[in-house]
N, C-alpha and C. Protein backbone atom coordinates (compact mmCIF):
# COMPACT_ATOMS: atom_id res chain seq x y z
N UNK A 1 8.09 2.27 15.91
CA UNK A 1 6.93 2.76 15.18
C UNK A 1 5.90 1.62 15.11
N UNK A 2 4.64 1.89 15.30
CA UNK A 2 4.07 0.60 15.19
C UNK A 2 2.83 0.68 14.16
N UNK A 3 2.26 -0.06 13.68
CA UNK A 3 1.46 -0.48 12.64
C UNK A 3 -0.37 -0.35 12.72
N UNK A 4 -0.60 0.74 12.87
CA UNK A 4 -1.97 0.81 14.03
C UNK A 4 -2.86 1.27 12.80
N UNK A 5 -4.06 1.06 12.88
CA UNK A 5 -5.24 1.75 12.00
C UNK A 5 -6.73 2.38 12.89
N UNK A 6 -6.55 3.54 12.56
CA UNK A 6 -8.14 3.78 13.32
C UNK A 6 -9.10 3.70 12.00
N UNK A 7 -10.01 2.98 11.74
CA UNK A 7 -10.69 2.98 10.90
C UNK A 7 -11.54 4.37 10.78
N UNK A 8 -11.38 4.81 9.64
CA UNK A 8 -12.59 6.19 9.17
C UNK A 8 -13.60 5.28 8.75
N UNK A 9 -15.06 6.24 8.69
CA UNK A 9 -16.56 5.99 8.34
C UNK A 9 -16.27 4.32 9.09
N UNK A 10 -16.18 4.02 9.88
CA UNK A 10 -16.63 3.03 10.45
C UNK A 10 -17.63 1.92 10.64
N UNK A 11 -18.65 2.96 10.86
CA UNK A 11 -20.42 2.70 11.58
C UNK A 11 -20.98 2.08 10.21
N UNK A 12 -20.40 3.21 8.68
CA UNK A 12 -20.88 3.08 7.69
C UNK A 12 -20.21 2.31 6.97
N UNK A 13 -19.34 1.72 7.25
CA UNK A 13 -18.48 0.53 6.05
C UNK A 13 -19.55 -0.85 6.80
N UNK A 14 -19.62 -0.47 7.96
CA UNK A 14 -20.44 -2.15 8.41
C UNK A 14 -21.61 -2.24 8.30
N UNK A 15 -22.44 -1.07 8.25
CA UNK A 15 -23.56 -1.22 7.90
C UNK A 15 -23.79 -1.59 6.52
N UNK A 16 -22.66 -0.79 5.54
CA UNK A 16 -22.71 -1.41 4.30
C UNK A 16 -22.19 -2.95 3.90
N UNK A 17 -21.93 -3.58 4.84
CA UNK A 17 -21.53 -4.56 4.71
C UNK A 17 -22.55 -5.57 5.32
N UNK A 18 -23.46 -5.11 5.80
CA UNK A 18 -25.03 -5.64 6.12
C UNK A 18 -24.53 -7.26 7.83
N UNK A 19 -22.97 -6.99 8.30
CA UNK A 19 -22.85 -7.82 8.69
C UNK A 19 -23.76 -9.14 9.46
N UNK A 20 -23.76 -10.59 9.16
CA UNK A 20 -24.36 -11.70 9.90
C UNK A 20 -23.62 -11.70 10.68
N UNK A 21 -24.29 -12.47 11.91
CA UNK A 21 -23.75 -13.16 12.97
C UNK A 21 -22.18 -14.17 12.78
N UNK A 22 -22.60 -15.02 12.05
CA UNK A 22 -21.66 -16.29 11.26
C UNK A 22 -21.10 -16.18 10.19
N UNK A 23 -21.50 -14.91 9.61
CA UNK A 23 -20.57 -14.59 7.99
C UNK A 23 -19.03 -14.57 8.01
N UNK A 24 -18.60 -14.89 7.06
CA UNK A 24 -17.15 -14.80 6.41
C UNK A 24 -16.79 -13.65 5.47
N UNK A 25 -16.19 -12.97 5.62
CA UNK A 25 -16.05 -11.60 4.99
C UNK A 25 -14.46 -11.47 4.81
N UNK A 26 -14.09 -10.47 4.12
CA UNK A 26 -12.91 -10.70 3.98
C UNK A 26 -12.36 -8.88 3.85
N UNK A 27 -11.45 -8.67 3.91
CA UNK A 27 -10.36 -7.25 4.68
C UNK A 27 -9.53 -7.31 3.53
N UNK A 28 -9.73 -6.39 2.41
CA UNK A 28 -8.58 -6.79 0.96
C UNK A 28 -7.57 -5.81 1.07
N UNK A 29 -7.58 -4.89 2.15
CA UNK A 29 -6.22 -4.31 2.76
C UNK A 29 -6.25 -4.38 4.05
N UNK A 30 -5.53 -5.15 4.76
CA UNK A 30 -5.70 -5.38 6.06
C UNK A 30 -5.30 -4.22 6.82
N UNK A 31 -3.59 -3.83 6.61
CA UNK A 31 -3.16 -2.91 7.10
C UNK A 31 -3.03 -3.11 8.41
N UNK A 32 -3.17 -2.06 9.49
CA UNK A 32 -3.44 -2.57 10.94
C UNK A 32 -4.13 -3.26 11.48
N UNK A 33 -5.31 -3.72 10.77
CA UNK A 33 -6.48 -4.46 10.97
C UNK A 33 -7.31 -3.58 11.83
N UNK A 34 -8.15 -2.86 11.75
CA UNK A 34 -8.76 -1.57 12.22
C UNK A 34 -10.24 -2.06 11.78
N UNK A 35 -10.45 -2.62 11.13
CA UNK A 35 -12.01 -2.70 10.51
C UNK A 35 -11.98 -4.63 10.48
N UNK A 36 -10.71 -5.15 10.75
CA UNK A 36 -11.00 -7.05 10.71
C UNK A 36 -11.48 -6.77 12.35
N UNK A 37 -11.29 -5.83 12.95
CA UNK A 37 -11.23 -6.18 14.90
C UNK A 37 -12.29 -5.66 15.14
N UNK A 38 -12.97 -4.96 14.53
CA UNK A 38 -14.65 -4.38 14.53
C UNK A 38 -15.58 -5.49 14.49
N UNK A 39 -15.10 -5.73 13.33
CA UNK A 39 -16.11 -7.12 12.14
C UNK A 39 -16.18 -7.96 13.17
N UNK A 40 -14.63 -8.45 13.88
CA UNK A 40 -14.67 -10.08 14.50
C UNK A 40 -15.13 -9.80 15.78
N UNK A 41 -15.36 -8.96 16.13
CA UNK A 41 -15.91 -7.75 17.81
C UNK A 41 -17.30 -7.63 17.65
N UNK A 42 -17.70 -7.79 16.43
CA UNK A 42 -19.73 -7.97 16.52
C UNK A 42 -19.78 -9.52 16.19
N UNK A 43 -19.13 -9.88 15.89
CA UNK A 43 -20.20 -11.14 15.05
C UNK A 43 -19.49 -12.59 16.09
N UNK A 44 -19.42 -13.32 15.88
CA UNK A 44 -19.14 -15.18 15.62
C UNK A 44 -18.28 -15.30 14.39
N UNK A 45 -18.26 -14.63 13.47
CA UNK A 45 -18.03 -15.07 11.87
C UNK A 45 -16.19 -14.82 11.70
N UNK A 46 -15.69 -14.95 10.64
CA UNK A 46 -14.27 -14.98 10.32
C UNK A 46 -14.26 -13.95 9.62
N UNK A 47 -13.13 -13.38 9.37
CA UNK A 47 -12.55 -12.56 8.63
C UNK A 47 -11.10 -13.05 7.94
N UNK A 48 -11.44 -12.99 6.87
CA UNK A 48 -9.29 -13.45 5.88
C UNK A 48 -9.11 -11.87 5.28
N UNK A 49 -7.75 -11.71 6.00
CA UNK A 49 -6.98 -10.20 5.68
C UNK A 49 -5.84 -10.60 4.91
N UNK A 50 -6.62 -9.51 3.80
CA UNK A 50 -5.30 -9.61 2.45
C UNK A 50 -4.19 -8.71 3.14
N UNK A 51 -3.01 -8.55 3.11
CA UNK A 51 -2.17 -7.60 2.82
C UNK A 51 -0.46 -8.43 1.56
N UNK A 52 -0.67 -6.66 0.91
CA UNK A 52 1.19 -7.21 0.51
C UNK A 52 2.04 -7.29 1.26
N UNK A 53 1.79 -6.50 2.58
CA UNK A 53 3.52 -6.17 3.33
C UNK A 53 3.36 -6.84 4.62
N UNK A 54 4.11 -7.50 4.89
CA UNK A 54 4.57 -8.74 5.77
C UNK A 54 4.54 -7.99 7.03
N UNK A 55 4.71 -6.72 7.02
CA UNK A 55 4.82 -6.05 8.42
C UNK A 55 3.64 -5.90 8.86
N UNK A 56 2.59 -5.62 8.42
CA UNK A 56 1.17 -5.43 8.22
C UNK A 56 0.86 -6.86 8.85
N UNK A 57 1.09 -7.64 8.36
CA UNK A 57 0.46 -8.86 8.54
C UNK A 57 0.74 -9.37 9.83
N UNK A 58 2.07 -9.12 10.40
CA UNK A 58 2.41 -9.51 11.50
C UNK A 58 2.11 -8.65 12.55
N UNK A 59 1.68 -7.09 12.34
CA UNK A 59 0.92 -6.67 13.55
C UNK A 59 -0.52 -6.76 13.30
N UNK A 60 -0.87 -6.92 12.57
CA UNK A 60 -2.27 -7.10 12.42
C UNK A 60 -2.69 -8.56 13.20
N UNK A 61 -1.70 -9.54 12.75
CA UNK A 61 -1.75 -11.07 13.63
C UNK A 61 -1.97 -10.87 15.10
N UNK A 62 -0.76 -10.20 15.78
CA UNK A 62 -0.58 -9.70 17.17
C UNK A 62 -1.61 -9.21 17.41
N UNK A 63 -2.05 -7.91 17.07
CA UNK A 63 -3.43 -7.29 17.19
C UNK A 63 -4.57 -7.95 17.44
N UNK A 64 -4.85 -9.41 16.77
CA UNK A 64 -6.39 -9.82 16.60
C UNK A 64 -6.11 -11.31 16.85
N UNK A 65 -4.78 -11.54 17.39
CA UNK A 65 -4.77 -13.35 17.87
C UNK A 65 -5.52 -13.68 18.99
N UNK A 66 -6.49 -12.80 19.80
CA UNK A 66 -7.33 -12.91 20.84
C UNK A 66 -8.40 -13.63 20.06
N UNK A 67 -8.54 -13.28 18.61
CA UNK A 67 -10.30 -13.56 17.87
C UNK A 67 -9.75 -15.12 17.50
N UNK A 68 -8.22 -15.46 17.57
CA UNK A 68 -8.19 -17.47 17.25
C UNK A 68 -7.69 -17.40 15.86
N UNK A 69 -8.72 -18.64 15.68
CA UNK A 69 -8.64 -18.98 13.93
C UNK A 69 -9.88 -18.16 13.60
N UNK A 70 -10.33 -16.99 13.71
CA UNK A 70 -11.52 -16.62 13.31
C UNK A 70 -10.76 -15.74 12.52
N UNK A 71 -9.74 -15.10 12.65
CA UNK A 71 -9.08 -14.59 11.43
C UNK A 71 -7.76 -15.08 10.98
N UNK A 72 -7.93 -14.94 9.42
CA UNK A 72 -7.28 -15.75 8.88
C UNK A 72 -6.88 -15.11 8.09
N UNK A 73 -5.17 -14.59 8.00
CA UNK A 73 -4.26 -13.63 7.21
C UNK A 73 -3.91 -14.22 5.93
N UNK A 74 -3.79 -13.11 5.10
CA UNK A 74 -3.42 -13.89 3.69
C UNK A 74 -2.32 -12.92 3.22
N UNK A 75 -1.27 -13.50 2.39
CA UNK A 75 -0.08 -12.41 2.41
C UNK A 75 -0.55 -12.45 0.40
N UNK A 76 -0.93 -11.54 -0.12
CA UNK A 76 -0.38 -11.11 -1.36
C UNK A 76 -1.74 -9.75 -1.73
N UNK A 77 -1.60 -9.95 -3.12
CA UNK A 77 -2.67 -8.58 -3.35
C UNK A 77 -3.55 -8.99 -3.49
N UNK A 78 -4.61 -7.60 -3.35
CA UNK A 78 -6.15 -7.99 -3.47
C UNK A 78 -6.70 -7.86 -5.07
N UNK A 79 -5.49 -7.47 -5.76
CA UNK A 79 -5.76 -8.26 -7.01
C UNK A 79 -5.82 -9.52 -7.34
N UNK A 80 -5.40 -10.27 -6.36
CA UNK A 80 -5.67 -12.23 -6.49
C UNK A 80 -6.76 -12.46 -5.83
N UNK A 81 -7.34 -11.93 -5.63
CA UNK A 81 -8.71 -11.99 -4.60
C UNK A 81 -9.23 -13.89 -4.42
N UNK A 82 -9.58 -13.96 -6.17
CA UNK A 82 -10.23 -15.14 -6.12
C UNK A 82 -8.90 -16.91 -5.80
N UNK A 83 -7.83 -16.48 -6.43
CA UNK A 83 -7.07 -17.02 -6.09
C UNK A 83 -6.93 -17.19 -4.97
N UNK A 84 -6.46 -16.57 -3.89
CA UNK A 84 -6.48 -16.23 -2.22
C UNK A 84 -7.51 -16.72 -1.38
N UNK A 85 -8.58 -16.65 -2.10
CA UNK A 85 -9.86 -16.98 -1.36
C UNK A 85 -9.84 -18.55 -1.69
N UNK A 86 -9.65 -18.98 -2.83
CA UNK A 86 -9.68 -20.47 -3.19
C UNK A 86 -8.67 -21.45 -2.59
N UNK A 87 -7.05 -20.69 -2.66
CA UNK A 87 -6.12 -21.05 -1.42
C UNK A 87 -6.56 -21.69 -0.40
N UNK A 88 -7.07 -20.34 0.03
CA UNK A 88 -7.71 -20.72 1.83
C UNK A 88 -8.91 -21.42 1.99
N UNK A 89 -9.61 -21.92 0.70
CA UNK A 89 -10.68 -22.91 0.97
C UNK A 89 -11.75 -22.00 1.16
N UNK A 90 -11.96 -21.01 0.32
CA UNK A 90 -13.31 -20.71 0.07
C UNK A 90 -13.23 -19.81 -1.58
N UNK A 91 -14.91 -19.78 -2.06
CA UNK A 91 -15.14 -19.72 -3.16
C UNK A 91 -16.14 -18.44 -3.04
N UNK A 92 -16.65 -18.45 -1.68
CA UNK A 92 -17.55 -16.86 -1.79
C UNK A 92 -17.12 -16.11 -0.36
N UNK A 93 -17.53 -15.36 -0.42
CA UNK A 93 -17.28 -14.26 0.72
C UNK A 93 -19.22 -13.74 1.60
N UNK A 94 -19.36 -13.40 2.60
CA UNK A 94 -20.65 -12.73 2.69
C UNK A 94 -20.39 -11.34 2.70
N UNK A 95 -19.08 -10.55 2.48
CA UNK A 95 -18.87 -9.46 2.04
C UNK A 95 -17.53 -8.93 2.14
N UNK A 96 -17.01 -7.99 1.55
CA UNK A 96 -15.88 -7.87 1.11
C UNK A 96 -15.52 -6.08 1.60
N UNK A 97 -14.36 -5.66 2.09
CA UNK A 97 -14.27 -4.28 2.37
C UNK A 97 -12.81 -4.16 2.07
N UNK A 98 -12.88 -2.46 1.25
CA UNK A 98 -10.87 -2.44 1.05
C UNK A 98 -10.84 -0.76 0.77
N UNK A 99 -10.00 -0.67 2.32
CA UNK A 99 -9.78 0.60 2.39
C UNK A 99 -8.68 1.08 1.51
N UNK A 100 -8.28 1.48 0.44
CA UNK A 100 -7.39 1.51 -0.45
C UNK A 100 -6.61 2.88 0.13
N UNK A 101 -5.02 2.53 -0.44
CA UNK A 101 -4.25 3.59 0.11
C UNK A 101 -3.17 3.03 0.56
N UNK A 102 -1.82 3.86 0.45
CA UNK A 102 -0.55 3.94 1.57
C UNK A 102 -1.23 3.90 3.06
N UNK A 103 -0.68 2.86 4.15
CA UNK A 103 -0.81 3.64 4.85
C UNK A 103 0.26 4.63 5.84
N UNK A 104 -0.02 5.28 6.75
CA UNK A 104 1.09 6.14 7.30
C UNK A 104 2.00 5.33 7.92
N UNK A 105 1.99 4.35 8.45
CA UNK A 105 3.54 3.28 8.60
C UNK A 105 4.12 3.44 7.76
N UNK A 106 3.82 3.43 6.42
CA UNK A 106 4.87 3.06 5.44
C UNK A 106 5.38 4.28 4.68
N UNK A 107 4.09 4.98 4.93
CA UNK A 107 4.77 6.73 4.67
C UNK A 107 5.98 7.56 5.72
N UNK A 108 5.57 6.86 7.12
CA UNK A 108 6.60 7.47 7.91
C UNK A 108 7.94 6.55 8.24
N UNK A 109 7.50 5.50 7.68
CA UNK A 109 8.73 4.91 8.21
C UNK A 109 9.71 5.11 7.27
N UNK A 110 11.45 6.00 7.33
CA UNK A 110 12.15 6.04 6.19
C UNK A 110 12.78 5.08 5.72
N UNK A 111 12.80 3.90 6.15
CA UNK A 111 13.13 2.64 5.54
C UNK A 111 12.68 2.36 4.39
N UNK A 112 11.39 2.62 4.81
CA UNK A 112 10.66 1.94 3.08
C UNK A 112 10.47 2.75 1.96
N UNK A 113 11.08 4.19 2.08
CA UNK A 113 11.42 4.98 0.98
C UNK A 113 9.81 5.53 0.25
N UNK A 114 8.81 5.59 1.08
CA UNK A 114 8.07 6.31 0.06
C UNK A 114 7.99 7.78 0.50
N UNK A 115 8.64 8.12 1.39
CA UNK A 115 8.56 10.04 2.03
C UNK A 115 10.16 10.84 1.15
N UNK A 116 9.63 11.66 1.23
CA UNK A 116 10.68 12.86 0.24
C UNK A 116 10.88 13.43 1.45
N UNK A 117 10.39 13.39 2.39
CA UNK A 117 11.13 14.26 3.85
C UNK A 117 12.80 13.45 4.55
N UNK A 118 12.85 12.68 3.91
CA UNK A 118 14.08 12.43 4.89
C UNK A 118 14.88 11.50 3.63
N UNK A 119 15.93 11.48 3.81
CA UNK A 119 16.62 10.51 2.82
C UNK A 119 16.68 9.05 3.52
N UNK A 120 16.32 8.57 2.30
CA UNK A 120 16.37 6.82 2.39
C UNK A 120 16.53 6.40 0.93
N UNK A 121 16.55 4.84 1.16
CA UNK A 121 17.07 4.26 0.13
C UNK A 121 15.85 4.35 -0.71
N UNK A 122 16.11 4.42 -2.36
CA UNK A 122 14.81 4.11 -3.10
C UNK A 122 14.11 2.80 -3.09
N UNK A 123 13.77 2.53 -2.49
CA UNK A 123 12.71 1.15 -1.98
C UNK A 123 11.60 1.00 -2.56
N UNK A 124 10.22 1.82 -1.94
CA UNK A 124 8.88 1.82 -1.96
C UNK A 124 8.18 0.68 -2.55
N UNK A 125 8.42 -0.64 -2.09
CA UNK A 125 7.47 -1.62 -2.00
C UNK A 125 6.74 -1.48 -0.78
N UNK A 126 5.75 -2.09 -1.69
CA UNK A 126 4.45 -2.18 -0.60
C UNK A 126 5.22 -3.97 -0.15
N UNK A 127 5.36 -4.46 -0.81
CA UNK A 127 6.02 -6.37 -0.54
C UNK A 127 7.44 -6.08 -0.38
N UNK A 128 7.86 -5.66 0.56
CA UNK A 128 9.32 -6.24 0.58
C UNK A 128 10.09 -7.17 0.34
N UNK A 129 9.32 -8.25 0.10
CA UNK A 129 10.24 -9.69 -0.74
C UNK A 129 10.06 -9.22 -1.98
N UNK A 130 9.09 -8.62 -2.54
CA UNK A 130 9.51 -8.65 -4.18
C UNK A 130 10.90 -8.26 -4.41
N UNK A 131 11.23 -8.20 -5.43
CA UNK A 131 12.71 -8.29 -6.27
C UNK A 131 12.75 -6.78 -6.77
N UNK A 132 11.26 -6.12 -7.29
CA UNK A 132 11.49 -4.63 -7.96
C UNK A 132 11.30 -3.56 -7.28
N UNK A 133 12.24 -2.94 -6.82
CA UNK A 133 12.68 -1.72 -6.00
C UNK A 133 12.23 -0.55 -7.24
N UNK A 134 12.24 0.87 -6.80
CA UNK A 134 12.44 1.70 -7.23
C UNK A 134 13.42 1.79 -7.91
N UNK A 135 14.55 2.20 -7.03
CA UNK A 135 16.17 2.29 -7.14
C UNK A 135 15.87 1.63 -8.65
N UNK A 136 15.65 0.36 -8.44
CA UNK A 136 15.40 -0.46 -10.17
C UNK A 136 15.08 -0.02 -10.95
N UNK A 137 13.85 0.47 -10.98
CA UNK A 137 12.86 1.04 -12.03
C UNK A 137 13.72 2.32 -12.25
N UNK A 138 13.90 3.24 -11.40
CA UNK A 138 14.70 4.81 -12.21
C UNK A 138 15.96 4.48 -12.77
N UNK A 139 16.93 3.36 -12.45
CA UNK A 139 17.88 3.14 -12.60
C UNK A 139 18.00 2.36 -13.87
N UNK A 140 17.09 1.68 -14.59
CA UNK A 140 17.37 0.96 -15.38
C UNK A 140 15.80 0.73 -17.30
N UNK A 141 14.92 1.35 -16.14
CA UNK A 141 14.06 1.80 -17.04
C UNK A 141 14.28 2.76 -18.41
N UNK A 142 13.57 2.60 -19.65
CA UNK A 142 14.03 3.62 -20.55
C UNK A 142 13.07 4.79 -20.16
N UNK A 143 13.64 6.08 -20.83
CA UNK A 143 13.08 6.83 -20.79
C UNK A 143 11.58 6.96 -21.03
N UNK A 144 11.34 6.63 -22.05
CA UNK A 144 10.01 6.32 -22.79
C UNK A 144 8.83 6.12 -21.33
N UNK A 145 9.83 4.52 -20.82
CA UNK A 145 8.73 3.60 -20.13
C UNK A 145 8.54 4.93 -18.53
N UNK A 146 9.67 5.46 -18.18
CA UNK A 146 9.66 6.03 -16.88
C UNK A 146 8.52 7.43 -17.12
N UNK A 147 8.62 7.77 -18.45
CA UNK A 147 7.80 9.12 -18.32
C UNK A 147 6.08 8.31 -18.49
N UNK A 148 5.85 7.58 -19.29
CA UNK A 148 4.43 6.81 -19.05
C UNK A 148 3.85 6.51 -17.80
N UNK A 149 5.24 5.93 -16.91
CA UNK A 149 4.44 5.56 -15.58
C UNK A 149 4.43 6.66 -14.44
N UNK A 150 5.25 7.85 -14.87
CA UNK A 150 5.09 8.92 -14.39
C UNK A 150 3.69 10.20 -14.55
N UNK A 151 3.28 9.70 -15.63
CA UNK A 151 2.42 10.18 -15.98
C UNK A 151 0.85 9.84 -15.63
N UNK A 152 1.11 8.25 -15.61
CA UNK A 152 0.04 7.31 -16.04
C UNK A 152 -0.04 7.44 -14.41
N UNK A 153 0.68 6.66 -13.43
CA UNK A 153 0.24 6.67 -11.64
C UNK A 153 0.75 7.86 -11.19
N UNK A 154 1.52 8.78 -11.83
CA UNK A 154 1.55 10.08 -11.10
C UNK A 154 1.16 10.86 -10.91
N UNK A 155 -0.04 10.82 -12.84
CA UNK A 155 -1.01 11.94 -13.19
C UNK A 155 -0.06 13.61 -13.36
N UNK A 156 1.66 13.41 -13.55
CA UNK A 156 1.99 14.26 -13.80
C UNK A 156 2.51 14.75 -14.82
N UNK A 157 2.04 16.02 -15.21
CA UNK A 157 2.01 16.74 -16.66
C UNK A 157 3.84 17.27 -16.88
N UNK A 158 4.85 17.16 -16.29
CA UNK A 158 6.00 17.75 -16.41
C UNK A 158 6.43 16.19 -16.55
N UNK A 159 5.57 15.19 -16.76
CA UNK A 159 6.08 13.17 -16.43
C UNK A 159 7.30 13.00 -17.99
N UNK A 160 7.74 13.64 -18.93
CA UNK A 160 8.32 13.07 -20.04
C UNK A 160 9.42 14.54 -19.76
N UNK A 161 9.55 15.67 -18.82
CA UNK A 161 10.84 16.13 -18.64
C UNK A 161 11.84 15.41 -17.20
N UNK A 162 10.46 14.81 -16.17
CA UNK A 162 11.35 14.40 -15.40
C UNK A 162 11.66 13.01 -15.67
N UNK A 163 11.53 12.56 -16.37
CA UNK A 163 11.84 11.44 -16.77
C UNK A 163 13.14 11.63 -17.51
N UNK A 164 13.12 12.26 -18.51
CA UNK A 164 14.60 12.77 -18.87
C UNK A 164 15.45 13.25 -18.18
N UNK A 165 15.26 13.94 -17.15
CA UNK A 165 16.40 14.31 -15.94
C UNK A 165 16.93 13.54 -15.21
N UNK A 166 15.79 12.32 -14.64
CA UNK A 166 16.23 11.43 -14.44
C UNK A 166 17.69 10.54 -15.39
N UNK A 167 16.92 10.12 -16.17
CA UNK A 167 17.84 9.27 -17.10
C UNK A 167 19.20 10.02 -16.93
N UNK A 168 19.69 11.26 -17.44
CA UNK A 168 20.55 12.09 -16.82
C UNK A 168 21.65 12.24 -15.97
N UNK A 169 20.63 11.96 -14.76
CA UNK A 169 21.22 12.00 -13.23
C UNK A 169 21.29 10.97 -12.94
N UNK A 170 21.04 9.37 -13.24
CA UNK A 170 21.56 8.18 -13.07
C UNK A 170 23.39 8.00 -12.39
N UNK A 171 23.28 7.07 -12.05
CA UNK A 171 22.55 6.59 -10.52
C UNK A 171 21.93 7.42 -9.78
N UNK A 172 20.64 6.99 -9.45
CA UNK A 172 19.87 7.07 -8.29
C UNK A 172 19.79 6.34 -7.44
N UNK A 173 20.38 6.81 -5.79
CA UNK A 173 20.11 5.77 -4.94
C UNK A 173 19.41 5.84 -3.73
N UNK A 174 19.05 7.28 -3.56
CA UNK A 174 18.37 7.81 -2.56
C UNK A 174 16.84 8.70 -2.75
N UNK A 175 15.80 8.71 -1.83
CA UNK A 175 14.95 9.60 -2.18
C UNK A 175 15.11 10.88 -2.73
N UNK A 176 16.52 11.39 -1.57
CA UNK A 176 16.88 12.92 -2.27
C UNK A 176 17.42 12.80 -3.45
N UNK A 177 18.20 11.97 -3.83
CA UNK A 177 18.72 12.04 -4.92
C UNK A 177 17.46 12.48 -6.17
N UNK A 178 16.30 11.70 -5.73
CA UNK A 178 15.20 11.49 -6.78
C UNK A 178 14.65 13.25 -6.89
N UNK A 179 14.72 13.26 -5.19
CA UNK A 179 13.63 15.18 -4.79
C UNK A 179 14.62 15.98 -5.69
N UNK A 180 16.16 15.78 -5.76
CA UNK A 180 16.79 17.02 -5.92
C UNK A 180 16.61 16.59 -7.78
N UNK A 181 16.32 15.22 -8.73
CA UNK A 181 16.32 15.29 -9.71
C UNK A 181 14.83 16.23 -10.47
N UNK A 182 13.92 15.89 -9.34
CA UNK A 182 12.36 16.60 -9.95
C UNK A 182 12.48 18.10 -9.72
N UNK A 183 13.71 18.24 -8.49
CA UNK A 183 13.50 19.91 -8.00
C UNK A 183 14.30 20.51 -9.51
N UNK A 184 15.24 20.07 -10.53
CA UNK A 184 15.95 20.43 -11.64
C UNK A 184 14.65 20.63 -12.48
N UNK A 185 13.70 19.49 -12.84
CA UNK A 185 12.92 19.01 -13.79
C UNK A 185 12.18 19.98 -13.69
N UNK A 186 11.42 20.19 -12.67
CA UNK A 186 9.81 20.49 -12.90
C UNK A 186 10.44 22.87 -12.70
N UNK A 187 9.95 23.57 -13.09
CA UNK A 187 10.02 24.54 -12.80
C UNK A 187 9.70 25.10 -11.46
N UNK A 188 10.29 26.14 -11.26
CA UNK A 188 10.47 26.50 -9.68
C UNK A 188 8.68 26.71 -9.38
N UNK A 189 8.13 28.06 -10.31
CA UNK A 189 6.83 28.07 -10.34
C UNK A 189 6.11 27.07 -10.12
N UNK A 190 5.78 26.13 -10.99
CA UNK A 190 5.56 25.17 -10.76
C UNK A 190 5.39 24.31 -9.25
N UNK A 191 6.87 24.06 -8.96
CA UNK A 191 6.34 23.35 -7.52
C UNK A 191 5.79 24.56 -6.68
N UNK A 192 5.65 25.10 -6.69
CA UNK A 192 4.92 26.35 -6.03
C UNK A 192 3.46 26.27 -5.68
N UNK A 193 3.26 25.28 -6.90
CA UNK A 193 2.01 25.83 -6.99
C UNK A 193 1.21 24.17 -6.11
N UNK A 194 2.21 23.25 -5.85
CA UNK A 194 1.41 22.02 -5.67
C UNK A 194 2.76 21.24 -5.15
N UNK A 195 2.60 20.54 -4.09
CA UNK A 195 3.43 19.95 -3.26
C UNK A 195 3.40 18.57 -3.67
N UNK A 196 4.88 17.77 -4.02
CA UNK A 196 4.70 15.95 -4.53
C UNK A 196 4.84 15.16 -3.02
C-alpha cells in the first residue's frame, strides 16, 4: 500500500499562499507530500513538512529527495508549530498550509486500526511511537471520561450509553470487538439512519 496524496483545490491553496520565488513555507500535514512537491516544483524556496506518523514522513522523504535540502521533514504535531519551526532554525514562515484530516493510508491500512471494515487491533495512532493506543483508552478509561470523549470528538448523542457498554464488554482488543460493542449500544434504528 503506498502513501500517495493528490492534492484537492490545488491552483487555489497556492494562490492563497501568494507563493515567492525564495520563500520558506511550511506543510503542517505533510501526509504524502502532494502540495510540499507543487510548492518546491514552482519556486527555489524550502518547504519543512510537519507530520505525526513516521510512515508519512518516510514516503513523503522518498517522494521529494529529488528537491535536496530544500525540504525539510519534521516529525511531531502541528500543534508545536512554533516549537518545530524554532528546532529547525526558523522563527517565521512566508506561509503556512494544512490540509487537515485522516488520510486514506491510514484509513485503509488494517494495521493501524482506524476502519470498522475489517478486524484489527485497537491501535489508531496517528504516531505510532506514542505509548496511548486505543485498546488503552477503552480498556482502562472510566466511564465518565470515555462517554465525554465520545461525545466531545465523536459529536455522538448515544456517547454516555456506548460508553457504558463498553465498560461492560471489557476487554477490548479488536475493532470488531469495539463495532459489535456500539452495534449492542446504539439502537438498530438508529444506525440506520447514519453510518460510523
Amino acid at each position: 500500500m503506498e502513501f500517495y496524496h493528490r492534492p484537492v483545490l490545488l491552483d487555489e491553496c497556492l494562490n492563497g499562499l501568494a507563493i515567492r520565488e525564495d520563500g520558506a513555507y511550511l506543510d503542517g500535514t505533510l501526509g504524502g507530500g502532494g502540495h510540499t512537491q507543487e510548492i518546491l516544483s514552482r519556486t527555489r524556496g524550502k518547504v519543512l513538512g510537519i507530520d505525526r506518523d513516521w510512515e508519512a514522513l518516510r514516503a513523503a522523504g522518498e517522494r521529494l529527495a529529488p528537491f535536496g535540502d530544500r525540504f525539510v521533514p519534521l516529525h511531531g504535531n502541528y500543534a508545536n508549530i512554533a516549537s518545530l519551526l524554532h528546532e529547525a532554525g526558523y522563527d517565521s514562515m512566508d506561509g503556512m498550509l494544512m490540509d487537515l484530516g485522516v488520510s486514506s493510508y491510514q484509513l485503509d491500512n488494517p494495521e493501524r486500526g482506524f476502519s470498522f471494515h475489517t478486524d484489527a487491533p485497537l491501535d489508531m495512532r496517528m504516531d505510532q511511537t506514542a505509548p496511548l493506543t486505543a485498546e488503552i483508552v477503552l480498556n482502562t478509561y472510566s466511564e465518565k471520561e470515555l462517554a465525554r470523549i465520545i461525545s466531545l470528538y465523536g459529536e455522538e448523542k448515544w456517547a454516555v450509553r456506548i460508553a457504558k457498554f463498553i465498560v461492560a464488554a471489557r476487554p477490548l482488543h479488536t475493532t470488531m470487538d469495539l463495532v459489535r460493542v456500539i452495534d449492542a449500544a446504539v439502537p438498530a434504528a438508529e444506525r440506520r439512519k447514519v453510518s460510523h
